[in-house]
PDB file of N, CA and C in Angstrom:
ATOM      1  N   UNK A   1      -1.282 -38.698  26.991  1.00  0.00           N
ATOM      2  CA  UNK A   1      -1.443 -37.386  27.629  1.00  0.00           C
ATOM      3  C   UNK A   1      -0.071 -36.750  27.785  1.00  0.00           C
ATOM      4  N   UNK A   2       0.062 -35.483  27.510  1.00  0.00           N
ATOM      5  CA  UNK A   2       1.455 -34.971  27.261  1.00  0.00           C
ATOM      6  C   UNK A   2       1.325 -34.656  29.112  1.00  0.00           C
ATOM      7  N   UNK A   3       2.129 -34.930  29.621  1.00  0.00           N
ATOM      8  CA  UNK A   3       1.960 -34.236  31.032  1.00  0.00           C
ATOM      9  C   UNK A   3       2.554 -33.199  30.943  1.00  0.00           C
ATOM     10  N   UNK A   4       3.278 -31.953  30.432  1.00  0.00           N
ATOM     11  CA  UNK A   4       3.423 -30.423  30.656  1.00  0.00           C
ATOM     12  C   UNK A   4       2.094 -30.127  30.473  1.00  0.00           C
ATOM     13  N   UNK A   5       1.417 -30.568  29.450  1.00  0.00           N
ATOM     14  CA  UNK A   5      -0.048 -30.138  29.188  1.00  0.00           C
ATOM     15  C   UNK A   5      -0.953 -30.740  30.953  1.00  0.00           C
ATOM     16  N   UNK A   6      -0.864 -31.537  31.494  1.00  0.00           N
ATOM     17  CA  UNK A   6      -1.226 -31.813  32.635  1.00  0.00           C
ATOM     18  C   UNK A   6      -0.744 -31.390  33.430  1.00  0.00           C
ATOM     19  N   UNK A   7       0.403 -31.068  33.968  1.00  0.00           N
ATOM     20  CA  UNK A   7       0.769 -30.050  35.357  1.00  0.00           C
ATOM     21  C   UNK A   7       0.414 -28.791  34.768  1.00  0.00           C
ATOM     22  N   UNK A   8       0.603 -28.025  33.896  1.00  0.00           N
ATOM     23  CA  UNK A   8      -0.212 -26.798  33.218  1.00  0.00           C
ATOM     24  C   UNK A   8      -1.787 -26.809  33.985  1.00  0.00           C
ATOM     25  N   UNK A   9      -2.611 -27.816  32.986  1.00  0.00           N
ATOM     26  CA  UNK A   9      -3.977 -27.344  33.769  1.00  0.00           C
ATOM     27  C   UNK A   9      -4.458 -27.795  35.366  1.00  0.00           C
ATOM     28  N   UNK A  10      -3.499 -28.082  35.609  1.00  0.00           N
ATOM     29  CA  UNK A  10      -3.313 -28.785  37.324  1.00  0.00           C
ATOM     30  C   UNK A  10      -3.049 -27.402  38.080  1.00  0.00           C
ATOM     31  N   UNK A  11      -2.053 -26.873  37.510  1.00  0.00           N
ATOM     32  CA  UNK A  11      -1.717 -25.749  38.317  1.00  0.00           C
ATOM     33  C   UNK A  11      -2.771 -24.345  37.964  1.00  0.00           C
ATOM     34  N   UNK A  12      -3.093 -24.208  37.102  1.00  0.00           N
ATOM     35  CA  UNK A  12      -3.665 -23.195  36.452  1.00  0.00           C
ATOM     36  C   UNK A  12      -5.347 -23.431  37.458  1.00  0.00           C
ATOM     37  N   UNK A  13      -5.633 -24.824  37.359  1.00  0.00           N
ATOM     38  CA  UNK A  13      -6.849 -25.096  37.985  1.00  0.00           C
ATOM     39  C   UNK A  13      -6.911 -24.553  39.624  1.00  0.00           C
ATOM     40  N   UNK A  14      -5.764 -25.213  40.419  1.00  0.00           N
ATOM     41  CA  UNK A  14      -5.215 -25.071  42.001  1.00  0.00           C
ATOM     42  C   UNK A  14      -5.586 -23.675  42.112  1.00  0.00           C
ATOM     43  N   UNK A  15      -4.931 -22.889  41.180  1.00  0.00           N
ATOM     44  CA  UNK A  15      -4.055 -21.304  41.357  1.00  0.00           C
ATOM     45  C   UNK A  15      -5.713 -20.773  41.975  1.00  0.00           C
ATOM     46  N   UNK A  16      -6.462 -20.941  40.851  1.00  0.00           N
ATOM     47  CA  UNK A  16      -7.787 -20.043  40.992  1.00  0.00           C
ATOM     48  C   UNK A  16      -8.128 -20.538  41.635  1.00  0.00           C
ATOM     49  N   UNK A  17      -8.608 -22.061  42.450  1.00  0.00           N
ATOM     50  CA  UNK A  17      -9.127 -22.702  43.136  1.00  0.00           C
ATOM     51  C   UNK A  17      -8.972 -21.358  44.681  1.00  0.00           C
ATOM     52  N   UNK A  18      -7.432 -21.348  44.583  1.00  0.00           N
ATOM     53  CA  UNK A  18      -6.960 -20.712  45.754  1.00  0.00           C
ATOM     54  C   UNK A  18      -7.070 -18.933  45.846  1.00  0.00           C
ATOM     55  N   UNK A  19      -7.752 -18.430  44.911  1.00  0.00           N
ATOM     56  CA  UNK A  19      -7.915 -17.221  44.121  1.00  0.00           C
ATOM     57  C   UNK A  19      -6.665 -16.476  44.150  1.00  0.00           C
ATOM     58  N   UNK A  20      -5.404 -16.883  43.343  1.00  0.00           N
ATOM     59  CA  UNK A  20      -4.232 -16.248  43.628  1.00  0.00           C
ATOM     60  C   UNK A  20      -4.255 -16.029  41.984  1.00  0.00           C
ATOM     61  N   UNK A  21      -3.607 -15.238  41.434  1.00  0.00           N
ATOM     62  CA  UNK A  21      -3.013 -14.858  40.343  1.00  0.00           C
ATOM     63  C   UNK A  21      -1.376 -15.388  39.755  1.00  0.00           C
ATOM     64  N   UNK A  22      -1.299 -15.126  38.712  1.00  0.00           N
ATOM     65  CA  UNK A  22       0.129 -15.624  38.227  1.00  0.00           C
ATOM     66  C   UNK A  22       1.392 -15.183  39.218  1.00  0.00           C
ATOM     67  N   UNK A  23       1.265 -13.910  39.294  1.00  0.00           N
ATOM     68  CA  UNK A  23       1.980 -12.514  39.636  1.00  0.00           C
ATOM     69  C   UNK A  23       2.566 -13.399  41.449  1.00  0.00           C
ATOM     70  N   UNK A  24       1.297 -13.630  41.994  1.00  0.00           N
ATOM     71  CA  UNK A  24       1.029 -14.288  43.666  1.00  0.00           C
ATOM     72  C   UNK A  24       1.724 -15.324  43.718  1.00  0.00           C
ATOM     73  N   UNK A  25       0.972 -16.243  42.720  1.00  0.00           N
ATOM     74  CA  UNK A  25       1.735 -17.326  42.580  1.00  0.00           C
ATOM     75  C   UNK A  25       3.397 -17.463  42.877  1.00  0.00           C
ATOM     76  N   UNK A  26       4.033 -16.304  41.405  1.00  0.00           N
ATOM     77  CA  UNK A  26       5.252 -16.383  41.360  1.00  0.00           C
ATOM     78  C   UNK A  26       5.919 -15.598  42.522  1.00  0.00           C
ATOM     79  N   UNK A  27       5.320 -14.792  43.366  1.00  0.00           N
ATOM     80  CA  UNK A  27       5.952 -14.438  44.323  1.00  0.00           C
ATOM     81  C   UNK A  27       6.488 -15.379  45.498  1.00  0.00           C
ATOM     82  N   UNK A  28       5.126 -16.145  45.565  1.00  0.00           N
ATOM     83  CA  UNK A  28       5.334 -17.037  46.805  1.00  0.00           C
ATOM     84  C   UNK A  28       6.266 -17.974  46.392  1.00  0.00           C
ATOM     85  N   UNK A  29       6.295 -18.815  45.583  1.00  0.00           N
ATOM     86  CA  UNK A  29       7.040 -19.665  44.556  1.00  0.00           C
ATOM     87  C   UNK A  29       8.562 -19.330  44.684  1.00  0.00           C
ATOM     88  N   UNK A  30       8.701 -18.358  43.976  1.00  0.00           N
ATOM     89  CA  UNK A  30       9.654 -17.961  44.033  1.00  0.00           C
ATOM     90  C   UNK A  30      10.467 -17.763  42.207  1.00  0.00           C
ATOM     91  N   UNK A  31       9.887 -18.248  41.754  1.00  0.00           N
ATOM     92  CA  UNK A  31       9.694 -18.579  40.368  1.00  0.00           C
ATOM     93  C   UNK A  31       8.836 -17.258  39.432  1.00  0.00           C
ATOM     94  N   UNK A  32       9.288 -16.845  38.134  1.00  0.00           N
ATOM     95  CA  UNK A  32       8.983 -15.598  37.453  1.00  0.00           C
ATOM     96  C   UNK A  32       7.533 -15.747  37.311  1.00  0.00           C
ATOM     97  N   UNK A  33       6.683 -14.517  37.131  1.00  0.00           N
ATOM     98  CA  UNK A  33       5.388 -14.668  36.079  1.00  0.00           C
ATOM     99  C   UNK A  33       5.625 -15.563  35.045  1.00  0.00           C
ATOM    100  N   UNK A  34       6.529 -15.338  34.125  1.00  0.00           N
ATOM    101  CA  UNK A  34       6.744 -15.837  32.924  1.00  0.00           C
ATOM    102  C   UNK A  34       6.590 -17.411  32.625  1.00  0.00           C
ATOM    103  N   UNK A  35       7.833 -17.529  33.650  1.00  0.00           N
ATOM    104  CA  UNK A  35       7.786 -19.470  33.840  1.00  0.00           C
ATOM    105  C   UNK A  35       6.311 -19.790  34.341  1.00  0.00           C
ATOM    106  N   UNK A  36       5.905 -19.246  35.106  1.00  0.00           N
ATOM    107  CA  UNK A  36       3.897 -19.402  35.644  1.00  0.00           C
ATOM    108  C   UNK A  36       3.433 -19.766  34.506  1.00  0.00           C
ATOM    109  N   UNK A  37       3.412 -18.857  33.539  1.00  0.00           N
ATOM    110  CA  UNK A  37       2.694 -18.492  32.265  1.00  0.00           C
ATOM    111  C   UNK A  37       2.992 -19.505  31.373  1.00  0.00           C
ATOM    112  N   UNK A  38       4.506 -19.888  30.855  1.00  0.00           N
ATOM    113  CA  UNK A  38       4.634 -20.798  30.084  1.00  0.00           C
ATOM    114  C   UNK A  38       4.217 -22.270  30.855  1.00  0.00           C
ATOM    115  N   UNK A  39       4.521 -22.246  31.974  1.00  0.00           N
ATOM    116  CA  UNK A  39       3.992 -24.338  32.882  1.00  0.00           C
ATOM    117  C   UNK A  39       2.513 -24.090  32.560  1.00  0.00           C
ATOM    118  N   UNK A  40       1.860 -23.071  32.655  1.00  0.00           N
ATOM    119  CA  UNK A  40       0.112 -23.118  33.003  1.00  0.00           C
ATOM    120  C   UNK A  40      -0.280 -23.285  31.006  1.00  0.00           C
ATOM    121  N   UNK A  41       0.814 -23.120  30.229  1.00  0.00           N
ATOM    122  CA  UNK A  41       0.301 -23.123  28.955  1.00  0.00           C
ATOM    123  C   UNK A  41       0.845 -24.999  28.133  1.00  0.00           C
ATOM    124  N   UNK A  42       1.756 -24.664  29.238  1.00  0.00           N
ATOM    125  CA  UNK A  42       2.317 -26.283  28.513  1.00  0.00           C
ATOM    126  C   UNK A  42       3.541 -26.276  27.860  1.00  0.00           C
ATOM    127  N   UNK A  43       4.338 -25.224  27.681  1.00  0.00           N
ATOM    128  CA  UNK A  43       5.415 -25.171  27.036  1.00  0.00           C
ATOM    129  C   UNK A  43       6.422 -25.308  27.714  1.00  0.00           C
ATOM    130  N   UNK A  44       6.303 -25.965  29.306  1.00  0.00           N
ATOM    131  CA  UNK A  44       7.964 -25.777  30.437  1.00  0.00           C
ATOM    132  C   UNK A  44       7.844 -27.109  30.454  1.00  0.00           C
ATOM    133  N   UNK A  45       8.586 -27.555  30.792  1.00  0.00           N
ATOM    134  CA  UNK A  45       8.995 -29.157  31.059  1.00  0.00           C
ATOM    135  C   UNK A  45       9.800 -29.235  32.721  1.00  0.00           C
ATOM    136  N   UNK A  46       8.653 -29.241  33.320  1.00  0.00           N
ATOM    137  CA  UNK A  46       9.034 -28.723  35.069  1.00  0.00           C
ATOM    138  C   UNK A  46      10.045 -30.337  35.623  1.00  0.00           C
ATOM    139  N   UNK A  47      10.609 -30.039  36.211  1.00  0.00           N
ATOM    140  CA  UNK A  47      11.687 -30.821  36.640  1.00  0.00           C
ATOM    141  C   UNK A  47      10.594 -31.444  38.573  1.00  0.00           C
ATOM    142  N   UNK A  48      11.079 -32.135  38.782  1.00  0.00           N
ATOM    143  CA  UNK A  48      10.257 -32.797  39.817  1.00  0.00           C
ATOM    144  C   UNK A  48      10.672 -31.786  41.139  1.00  0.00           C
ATOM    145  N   UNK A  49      11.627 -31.384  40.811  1.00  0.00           N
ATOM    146  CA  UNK A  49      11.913 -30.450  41.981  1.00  0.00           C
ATOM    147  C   UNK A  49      10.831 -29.271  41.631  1.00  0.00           C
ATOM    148  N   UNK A  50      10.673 -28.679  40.793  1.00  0.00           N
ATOM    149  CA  UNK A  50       9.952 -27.941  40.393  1.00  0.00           C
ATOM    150  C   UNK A  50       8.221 -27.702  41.197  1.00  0.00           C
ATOM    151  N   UNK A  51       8.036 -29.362  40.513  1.00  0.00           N
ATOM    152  CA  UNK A  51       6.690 -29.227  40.928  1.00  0.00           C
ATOM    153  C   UNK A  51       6.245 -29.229  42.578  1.00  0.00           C
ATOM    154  N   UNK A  52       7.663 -29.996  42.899  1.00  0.00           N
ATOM    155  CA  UNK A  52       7.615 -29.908  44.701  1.00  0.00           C
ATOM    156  C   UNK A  52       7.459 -28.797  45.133  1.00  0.00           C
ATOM    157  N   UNK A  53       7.901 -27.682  44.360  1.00  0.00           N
ATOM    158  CA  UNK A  53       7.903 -26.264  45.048  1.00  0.00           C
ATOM    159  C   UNK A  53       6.712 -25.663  44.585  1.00  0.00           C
ATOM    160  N   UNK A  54       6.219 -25.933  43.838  1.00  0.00           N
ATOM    161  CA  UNK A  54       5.070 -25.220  43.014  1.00  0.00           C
ATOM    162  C   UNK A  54       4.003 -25.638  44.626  1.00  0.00           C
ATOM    163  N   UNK A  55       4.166 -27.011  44.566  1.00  0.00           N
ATOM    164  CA  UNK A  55       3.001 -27.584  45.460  1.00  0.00           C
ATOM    165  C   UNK A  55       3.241 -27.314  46.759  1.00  0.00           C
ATOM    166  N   UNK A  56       4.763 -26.998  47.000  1.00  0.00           N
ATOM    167  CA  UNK A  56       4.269 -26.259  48.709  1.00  0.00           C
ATOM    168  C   UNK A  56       3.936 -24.774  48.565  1.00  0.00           C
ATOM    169  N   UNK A  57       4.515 -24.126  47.437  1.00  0.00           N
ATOM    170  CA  UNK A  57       3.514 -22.565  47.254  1.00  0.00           C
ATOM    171  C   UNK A  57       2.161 -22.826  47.290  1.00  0.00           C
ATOM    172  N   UNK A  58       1.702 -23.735  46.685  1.00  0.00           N
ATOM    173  CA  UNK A  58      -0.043 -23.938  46.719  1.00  0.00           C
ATOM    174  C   UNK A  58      -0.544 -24.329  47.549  1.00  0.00           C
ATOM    175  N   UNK A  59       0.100 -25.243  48.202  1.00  0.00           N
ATOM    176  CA  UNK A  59      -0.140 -25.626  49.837  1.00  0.00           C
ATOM    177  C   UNK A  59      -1.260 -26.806  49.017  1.00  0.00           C
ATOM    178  N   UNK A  60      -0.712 -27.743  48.411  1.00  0.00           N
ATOM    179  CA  UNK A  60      -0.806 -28.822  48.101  1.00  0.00           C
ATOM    180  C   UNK A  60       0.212 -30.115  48.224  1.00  0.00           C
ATOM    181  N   UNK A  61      -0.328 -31.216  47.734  1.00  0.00           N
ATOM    182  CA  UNK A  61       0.459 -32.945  47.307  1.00  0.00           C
ATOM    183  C   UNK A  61       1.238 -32.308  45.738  1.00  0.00           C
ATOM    184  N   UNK A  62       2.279 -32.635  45.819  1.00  0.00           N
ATOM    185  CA  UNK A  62       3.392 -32.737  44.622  1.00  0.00           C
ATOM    186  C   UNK A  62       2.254 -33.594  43.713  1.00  0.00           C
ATOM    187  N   UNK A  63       1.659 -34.667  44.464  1.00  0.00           N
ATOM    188  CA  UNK A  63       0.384 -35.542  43.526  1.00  0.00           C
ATOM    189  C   UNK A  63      -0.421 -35.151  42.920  1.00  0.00           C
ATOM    190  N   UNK A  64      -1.127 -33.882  43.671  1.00  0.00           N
ATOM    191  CA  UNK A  64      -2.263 -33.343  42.997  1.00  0.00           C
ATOM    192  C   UNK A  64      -1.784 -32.585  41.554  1.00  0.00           C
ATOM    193  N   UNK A  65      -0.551 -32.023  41.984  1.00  0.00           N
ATOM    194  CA  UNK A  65       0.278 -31.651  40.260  1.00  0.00           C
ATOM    195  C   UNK A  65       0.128 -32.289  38.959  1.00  0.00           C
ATOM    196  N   UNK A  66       0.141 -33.647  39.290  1.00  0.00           N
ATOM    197  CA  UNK A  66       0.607 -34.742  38.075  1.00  0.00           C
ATOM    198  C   UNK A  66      -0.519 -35.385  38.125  1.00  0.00           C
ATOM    199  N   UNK A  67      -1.752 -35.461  38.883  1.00  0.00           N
ATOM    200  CA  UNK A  67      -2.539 -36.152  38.556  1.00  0.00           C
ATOM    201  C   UNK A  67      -3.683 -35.813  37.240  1.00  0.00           C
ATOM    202  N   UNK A  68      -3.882 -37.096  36.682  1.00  0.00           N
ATOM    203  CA  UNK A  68      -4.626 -36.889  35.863  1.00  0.00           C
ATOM    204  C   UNK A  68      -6.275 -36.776  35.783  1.00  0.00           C
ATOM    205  N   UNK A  69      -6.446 -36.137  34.554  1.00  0.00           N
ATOM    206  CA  UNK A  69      -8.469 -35.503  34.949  1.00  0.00           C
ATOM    207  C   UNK A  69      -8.942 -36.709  34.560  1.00  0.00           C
ATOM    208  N   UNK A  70     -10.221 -36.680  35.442  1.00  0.00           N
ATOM    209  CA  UNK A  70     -11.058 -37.775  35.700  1.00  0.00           C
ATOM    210  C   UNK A  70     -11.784 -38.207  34.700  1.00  0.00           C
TER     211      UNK A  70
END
């Protein structure tokens, strides 16, 4: 399992879970649309700090990021 391809649909899954948009996302984050766009497609290679921040914007576990589908 490539994990960019797994924090991609981890986050992409959360985002809507939480009905926020890319745009929301990257505001709260702090982080561009763009970078949103490329992690949720699989092409960023997020650094662990990264995903820590992703997951307190989502108001999630850094875990639920990296975990894998069932």
């Amino acid at each position: 399992m490539d994990m960019r391809q797994l924090v991609g649909r981890n986050v992409i899954s959360i985002r809507l879970k939480k009905g926020l948009t890319q745009e929301q996302l990257a505001e709260v984050s702090g982080f561009s649309q763009q970078y949103i766009s490329g992690l949720e497609k699989g092409r960023r290679n997020p650094t662990i700090v990264t995903i820590y921040e992703l997951a307190l914007a989502l108001g999630v576990s850094h875990m639920d990021l990296i975990r894998p589908d069932k």
